[in-house]
Protein backbone atom coordinates (compact mmCIF):
# COMPACT_ATOMS: atom_id res chain seq x y z
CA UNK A 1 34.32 -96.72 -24.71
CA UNK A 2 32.44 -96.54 -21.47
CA UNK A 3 31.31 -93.44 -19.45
CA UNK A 4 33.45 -94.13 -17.17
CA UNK A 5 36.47 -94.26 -19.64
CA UNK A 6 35.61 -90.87 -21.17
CA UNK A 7 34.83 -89.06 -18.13
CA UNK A 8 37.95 -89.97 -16.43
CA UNK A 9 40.23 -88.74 -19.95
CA UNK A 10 38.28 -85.48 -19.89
CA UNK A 11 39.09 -84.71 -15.90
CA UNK A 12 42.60 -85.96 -16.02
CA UNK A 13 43.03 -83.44 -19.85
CA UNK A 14 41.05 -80.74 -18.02
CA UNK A 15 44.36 -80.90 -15.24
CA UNK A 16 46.66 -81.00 -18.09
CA UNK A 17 47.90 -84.26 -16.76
CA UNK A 18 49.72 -87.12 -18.46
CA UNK A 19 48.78 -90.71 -17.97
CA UNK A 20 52.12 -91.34 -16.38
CA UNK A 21 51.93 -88.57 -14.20
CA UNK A 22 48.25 -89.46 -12.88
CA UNK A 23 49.52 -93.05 -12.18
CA UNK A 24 52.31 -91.34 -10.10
CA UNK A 25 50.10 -89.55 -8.06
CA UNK A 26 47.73 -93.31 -7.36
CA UNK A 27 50.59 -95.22 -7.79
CA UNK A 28 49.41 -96.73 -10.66
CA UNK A 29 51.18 -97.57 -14.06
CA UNK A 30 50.54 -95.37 -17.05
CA UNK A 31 49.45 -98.78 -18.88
CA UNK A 32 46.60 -99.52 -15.84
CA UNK A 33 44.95 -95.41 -16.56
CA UNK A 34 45.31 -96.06 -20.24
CA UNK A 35 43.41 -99.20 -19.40
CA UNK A 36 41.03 -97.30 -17.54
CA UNK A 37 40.74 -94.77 -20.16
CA UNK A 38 40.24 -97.22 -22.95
CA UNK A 39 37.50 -98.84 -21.36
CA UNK A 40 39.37 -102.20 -21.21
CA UNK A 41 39.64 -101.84 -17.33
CA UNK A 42 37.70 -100.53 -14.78
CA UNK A 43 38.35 -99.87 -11.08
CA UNK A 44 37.78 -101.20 -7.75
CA UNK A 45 35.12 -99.33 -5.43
CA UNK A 46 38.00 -97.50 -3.58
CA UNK A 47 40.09 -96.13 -6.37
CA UNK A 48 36.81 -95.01 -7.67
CA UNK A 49 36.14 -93.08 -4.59
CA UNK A 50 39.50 -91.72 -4.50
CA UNK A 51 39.27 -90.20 -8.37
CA UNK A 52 36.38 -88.83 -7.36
CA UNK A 53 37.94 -86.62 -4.57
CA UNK A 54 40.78 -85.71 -6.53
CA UNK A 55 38.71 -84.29 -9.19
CA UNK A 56 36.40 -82.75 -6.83
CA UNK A 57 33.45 -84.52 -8.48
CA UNK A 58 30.88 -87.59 -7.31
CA UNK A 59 31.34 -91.05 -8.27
CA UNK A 60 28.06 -90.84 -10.63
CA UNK A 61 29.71 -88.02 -12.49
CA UNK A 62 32.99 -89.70 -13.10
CA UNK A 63 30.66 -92.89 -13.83
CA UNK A 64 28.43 -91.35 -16.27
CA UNK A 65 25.46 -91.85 -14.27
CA UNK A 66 24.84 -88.06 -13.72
CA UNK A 67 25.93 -84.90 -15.79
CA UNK A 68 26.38 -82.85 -11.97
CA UNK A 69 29.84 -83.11 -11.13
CA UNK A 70 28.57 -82.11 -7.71
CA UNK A 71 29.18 -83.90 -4.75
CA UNK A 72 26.31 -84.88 -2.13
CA UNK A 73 28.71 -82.40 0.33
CA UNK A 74 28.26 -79.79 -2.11
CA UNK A 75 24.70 -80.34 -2.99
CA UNK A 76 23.78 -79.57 0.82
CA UNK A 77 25.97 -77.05 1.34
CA UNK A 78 24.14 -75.13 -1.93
CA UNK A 79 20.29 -76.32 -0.20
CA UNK A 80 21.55 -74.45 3.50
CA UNK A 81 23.59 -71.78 2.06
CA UNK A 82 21.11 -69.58 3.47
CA UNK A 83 20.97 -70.81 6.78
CA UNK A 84 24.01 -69.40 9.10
CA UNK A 85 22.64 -71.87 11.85
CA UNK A 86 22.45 -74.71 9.67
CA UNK A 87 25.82 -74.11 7.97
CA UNK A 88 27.87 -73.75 11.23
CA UNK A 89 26.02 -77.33 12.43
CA UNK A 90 26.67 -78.93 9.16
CA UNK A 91 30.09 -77.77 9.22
CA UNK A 92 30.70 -79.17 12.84
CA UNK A 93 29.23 -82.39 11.64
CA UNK A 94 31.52 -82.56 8.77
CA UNK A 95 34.63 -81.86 11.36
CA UNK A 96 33.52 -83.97 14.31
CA UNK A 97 33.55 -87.47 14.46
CA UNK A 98 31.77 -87.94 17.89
CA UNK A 99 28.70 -86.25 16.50
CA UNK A 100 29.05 -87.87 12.96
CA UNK A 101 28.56 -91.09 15.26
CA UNK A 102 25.82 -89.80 17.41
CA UNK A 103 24.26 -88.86 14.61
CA UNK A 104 24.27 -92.28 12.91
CA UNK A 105 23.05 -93.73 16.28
CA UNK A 106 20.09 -91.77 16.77
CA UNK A 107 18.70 -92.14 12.87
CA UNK A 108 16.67 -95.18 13.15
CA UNK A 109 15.66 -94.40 16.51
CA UNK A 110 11.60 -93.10 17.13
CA UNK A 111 10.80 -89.74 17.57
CA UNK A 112 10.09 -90.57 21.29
CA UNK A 113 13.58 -92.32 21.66
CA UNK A 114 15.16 -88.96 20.49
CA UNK A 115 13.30 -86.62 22.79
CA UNK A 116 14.48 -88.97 25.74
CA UNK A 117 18.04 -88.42 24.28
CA UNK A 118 17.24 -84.68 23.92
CA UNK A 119 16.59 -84.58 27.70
CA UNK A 120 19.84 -86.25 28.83
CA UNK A 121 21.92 -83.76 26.76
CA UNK A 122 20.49 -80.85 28.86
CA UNK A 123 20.95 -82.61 31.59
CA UNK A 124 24.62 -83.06 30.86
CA UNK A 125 24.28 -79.00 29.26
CA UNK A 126 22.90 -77.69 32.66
CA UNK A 127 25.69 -79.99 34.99
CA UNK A 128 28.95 -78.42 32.83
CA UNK A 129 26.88 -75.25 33.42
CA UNK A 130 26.86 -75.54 37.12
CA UNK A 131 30.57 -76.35 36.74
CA UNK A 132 31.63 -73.46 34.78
């Protein structure tokens, strides 16, 4: 039996959840999770994804690959904890889309390229400031 196959039995017995009831909630037949549980099956990228957010656990837990059910979310979450400022940005991150895109933009950019960015956005700051 794979890793994979006895991880996923313990979460779904730790919910006190048949097979036939898990399927429901996937829409998946009771004969596909006991394929999935017997290690005869294994699923695609995205139904791995989504049994790892119903279980509240990361892929490499439900894969075996890592005994930390924690997620990467919850992994930063514990490393700012004690950071007010960097938990309110974090959260706002995790809520905005715009800035989850800026963000993603800006990565690969130089340091130089950023501080040029940094400028425009008080620019923009100080012109809804004048508005106000």
């Amino acid at each position: 039996m794979s890793n994979f196959a006895k991880r996923l039995k313990e979460l779904r017995l730790e919910k006190e959840i048949s097979q036939e009831d898990f399927g429901k909630i996937f829409n998946l037949s009771k004969s596909t999770i006991s394929l999935y549980e017997s290690g005869k099956r294994e699923p695609d990228y995205i139904t791995l994804q989504v049994f790892s957010e119903y279980f509240d656990c990361s892929t490499d837990y439900l894969l075996g690959n890592s005994d930390s059910r924690e997620t990467a979310e919850q992994l930063i979450e514990k490393a700012i904890s004690d950071d007010p400022k960097v938990v309110t940005l974090f959260n706002e991150l995790k809520r905005r889309d715009d800035l989850q895109l800026l963000f993603k933009q800006v990565k690969e950019l130089s340091p130089k390229a950023i501080k040029r960015i940094i400028k425009y956005i008080k620019i923009v700051e100080d012109e809804e400031a004048k508005e106000d």
